[in-house]
Protein backbone atom coordinates (compact mmCIF):
# COMPACT_ATOMS: atom_id res chain seq x y z
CA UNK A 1 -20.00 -76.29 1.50
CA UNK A 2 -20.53 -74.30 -1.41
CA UNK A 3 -18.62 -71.00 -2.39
CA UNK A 4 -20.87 -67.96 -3.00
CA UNK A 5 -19.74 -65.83 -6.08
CA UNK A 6 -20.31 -62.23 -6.13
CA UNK A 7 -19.84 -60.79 -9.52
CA UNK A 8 -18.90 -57.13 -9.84
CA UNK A 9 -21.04 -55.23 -12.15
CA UNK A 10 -19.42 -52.97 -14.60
CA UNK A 11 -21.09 -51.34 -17.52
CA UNK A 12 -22.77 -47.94 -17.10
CA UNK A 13 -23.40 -47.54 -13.78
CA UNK A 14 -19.44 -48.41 -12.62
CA UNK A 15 -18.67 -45.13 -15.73
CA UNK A 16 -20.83 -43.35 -14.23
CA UNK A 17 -19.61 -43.31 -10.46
CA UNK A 18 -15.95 -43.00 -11.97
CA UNK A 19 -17.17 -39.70 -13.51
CA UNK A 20 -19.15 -38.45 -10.65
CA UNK A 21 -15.73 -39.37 -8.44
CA UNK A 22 -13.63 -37.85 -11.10
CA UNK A 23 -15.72 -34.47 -10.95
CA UNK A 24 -15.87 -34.19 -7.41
CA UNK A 25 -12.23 -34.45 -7.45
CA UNK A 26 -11.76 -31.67 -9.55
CA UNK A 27 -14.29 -29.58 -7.84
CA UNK A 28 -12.57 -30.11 -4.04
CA UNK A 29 -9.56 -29.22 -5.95
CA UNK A 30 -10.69 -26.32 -7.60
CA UNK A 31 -11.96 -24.73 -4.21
CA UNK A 32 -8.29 -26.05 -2.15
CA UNK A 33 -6.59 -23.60 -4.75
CA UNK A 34 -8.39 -20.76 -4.62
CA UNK A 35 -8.37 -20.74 -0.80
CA UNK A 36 -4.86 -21.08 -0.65
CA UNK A 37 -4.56 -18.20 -3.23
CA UNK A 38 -6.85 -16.30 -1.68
CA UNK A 39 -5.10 -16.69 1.71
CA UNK A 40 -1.65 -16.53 0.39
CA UNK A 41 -2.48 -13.12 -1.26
CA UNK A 42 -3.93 -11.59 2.25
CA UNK A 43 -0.57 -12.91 4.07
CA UNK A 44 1.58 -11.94 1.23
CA UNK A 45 1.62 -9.86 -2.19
CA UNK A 46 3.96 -7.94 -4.51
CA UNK A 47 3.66 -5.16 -6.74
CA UNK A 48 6.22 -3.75 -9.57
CA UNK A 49 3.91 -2.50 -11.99
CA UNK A 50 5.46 -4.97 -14.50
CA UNK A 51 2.71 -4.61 -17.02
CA UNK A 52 3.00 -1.42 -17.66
CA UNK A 53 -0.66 -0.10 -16.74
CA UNK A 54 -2.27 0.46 -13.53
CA UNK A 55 -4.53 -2.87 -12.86
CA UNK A 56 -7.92 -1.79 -11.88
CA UNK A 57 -8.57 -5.11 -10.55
CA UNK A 58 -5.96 -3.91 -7.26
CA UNK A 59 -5.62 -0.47 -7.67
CA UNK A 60 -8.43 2.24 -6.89
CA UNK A 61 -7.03 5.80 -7.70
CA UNK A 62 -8.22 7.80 -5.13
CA UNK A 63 -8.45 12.46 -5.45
CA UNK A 64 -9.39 14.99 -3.31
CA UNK A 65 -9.59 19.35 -4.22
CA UNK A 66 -9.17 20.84 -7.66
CA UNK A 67 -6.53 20.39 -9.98
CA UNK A 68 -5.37 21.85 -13.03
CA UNK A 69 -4.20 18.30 -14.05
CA UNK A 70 -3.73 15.36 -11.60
CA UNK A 71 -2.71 11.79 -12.71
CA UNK A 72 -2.38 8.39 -11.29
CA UNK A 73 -0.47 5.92 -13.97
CA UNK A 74 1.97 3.57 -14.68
CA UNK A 75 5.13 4.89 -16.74
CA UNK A 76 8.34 3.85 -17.83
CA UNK A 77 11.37 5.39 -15.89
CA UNK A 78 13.77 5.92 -18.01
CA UNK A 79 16.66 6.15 -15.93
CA UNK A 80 16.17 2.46 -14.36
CA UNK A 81 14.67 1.54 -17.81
CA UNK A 82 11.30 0.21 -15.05
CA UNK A 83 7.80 1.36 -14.78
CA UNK A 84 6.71 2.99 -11.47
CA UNK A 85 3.42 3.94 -9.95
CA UNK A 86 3.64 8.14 -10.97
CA UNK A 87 1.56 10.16 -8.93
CA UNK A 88 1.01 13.71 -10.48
CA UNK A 89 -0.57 17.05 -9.23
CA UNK A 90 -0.62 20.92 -11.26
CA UNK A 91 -2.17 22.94 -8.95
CA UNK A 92 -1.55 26.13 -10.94
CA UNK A 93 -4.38 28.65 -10.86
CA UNK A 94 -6.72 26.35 -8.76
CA UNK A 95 -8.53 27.10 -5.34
CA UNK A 96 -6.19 28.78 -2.46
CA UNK A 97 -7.79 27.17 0.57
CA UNK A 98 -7.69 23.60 -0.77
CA UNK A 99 -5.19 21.09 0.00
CA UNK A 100 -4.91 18.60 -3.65
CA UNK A 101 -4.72 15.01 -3.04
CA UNK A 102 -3.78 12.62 -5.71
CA UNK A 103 -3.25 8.51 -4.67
CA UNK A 104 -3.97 4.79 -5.15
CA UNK A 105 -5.94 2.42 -3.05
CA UNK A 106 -5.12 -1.49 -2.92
CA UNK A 107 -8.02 -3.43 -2.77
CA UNK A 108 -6.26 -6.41 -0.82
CA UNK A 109 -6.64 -6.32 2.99
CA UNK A 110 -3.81 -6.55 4.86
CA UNK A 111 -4.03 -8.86 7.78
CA UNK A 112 -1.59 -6.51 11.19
CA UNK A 113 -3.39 -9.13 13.76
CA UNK A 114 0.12 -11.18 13.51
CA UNK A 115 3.32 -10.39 11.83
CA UNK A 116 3.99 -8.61 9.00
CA UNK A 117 6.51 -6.54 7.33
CA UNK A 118 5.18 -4.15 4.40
CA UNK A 119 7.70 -2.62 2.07
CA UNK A 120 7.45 -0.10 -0.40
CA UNK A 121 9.98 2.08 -2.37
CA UNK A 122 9.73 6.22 -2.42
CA UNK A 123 11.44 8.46 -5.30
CA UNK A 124 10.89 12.06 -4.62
CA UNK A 125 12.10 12.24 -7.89
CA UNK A 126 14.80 15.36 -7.39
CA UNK A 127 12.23 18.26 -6.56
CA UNK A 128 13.62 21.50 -7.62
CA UNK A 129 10.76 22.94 -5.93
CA UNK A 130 9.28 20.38 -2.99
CA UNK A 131 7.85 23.39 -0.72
CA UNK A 132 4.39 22.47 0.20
CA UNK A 133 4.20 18.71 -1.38
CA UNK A 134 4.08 15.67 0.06
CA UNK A 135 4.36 11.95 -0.36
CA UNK A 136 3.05 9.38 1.69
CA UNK A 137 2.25 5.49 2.57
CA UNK A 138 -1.42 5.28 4.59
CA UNK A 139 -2.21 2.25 5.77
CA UNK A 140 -6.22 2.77 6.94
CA UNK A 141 -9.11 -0.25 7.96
CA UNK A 142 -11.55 2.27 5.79
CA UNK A 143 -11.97 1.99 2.28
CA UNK A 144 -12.11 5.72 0.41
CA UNK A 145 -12.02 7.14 -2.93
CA UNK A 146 -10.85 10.44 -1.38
CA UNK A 147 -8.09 11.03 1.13
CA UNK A 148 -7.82 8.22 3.85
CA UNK A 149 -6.61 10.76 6.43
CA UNK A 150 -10.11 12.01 6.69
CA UNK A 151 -10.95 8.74 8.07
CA UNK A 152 -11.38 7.93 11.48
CA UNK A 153 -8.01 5.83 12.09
CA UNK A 154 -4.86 5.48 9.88
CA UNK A 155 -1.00 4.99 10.43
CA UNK A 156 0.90 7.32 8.10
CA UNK A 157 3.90 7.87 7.07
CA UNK A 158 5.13 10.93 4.97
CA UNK A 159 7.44 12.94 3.71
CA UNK A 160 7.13 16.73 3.67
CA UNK A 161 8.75 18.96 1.74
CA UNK A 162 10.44 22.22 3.09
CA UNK A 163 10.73 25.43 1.96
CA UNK A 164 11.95 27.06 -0.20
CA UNK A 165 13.95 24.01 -1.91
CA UNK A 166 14.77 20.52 -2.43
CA UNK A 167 14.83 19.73 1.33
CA UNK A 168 11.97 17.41 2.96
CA UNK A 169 11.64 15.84 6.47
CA UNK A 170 9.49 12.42 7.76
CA UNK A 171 6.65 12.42 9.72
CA UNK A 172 5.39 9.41 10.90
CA UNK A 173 1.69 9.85 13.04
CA UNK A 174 -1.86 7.75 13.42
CA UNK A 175 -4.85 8.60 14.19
CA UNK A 176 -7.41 6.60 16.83
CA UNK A 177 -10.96 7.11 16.71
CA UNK A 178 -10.51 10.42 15.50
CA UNK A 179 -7.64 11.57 17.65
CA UNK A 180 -4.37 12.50 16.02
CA UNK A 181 -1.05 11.40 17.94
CA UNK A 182 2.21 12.57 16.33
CA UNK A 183 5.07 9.57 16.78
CA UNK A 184 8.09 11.09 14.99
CA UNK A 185 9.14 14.35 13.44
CA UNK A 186 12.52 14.36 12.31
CA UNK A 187 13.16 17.16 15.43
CA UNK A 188 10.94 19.79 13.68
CA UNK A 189 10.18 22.29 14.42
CA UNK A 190 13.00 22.39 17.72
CA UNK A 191 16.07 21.44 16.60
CA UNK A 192 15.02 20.52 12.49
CA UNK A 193 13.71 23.63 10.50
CA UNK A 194 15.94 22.90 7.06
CA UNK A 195 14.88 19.25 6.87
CA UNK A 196 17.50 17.30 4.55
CA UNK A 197 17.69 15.76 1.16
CA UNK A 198 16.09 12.86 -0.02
CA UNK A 199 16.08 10.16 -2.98
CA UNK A 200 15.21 6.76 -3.13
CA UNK A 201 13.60 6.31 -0.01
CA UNK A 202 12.93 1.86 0.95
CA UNK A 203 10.12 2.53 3.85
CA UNK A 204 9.44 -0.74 5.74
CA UNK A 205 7.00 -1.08 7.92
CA UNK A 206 7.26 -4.15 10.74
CA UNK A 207 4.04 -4.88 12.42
CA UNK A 208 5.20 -6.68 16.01
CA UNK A 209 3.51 -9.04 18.74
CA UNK A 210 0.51 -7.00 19.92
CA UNK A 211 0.42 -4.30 17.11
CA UNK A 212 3.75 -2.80 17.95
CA UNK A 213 5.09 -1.11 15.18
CA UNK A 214 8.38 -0.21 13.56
CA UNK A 215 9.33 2.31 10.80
CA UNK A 216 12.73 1.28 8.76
CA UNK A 217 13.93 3.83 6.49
CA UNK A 218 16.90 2.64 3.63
CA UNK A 219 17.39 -0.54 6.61
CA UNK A 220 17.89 2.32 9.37
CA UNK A 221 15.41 1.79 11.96
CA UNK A 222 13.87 5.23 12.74
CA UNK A 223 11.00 4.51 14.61
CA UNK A 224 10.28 1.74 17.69
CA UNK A 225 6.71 2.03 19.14
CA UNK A 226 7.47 0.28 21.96
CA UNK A 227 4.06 1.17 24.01
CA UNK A 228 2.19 2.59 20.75
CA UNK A 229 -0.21 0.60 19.18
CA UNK A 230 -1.85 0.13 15.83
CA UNK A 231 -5.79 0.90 16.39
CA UNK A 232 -6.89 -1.39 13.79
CA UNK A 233 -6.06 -5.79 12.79
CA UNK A 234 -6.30 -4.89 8.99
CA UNK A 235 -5.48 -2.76 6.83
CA UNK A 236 -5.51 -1.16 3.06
CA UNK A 237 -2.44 0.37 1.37
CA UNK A 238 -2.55 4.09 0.06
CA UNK A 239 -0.20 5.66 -1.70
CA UNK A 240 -0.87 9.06 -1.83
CA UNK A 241 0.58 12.76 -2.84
CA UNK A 242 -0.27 15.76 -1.62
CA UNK A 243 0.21 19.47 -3.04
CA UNK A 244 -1.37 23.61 -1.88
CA UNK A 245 -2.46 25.41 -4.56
CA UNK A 246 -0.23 27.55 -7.60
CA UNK A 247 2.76 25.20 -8.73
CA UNK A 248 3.74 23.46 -11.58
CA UNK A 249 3.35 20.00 -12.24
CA UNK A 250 5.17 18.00 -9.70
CA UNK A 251 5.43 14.17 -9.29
CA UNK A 252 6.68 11.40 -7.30
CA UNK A 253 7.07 7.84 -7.72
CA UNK A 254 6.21 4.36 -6.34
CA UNK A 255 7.64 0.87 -7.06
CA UNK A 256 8.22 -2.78 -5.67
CA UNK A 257 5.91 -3.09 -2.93
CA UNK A 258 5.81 -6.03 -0.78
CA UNK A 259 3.49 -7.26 1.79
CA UNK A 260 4.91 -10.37 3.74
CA UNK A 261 5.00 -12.50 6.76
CA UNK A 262 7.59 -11.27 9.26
CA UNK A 263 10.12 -13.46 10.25
């Protein structure tokens, strides 16, 4: 009986398929990473202004009515030697019958269809004057370059301040499909008209089975929705201030946001 040899060919052709292997290696790779980055940053993201500049690339300042000088940027505070997101409104001599707001857009969806627990930290930076002004976090399916609470659905939750001092209260409402349903007032106007003084405010927000919601304010819980839904499965994050007409310059600051999976 005789034994058949096969002989292996080598040369080019063997180089060749190693290279064509070798690149479509690197390609498969290529695309595993940047789907797992890309779905790592729509379950989870964090934000602390680090570099010291607003980055375009996730943040889309967003301004509504006339101002005599309105800012969104990235400064250094020097008390906590940090940079924070400043937003900042001087509505001196502009329009009476305008509302001014000043804010920042993420671009990055947020994914509410399962759970998720979005934190961000408030400063109302001691107001001497907080009559009138606002700060809020918006979270809104609708993409805008104006206010999102002229959209058609939103979850929002704010801080107002009262006047005539430092004194503000929370509101926490969303609007469906154009309605407007207020969750949470702080007892205004009843048995709340002098509201109460705030600082550094940690507001967590802890999307539930279903699109039940909960509002955690410095790790006190202050709002259950129990039977209130969210309206919409995604979401962007606005920051956003708010000021009437005829005062000074006034700001308030944003920092360490974090978007993650809830546990």
């Amino acid at each position: 009986m005789s034994v058949r040899r096969i002989k292996v060919r080598g040369g080019k052709l063997g180089i060749s398929q190693c290279l064509v292997f070798f690149l479509v290696t690197i390609f498969f790779l290529v695309i595993i990473i940047f789907t797992n980055a890309a779905a790592s940053e729509l379950t989870g993201w964090s934000e602390t202004f680090s570099q010291g500049r607003l980055d375009l690339a996730h943040w889309q300042p967003t301004f509504e009515g006339d101002c005599r000088d309105c800012s969104v940027s990235v400064v250094n505070a020097i008390e906590q030697d940090d940079f924070q997101l400043r937003l900042l409104a001087d509505t001196l001599g502009t329009q009476d019958d305008s509302i001014k707001f000043i804010g920042a857009r993420n671009t990055r969806l947020i994914d509410l269809s399962k759970a998720t627990r979005i934190s961000v930290e408030l400063d109302w930076n001691k107001q001497i004057n907080g009559s009138y002004l606002s700060a809020a976090l918006i979270l809104s399916p609708h993409k805008t370059k104006q206010n999102p609470l002229k959209t058609s659905d939103w979850l929002k939750i704010e801080y107002v301040g009262v006047p005539p001092g430092q004194n503000a209260r929370m509101i926490i409402s969303f609007m469906a499909k154009g309605r407007v349903r207020t969750l949470y007032t702080e007892g205004w106007p009843d048995t709340n008209r002098t509201g109460r003084k705030i600082a550094l405010q940690k507001i967590t927000v802890v999307l539930l089975d279903r699109s039940l919601f909960q509002v955690w304010e410095n790790a006190q819980l202050i709002y259950d929705s129990k039977l209130d839904k969210l309206p919409f499965r995604e979401a962007y994050l606005y920051l956003q201030l708010s000021s009437h007409s005829n005062y000074s310059a006034r700001s308030v600051y944003f920092d360490n946001i974090r978007v993650t999976g809830d546990n």
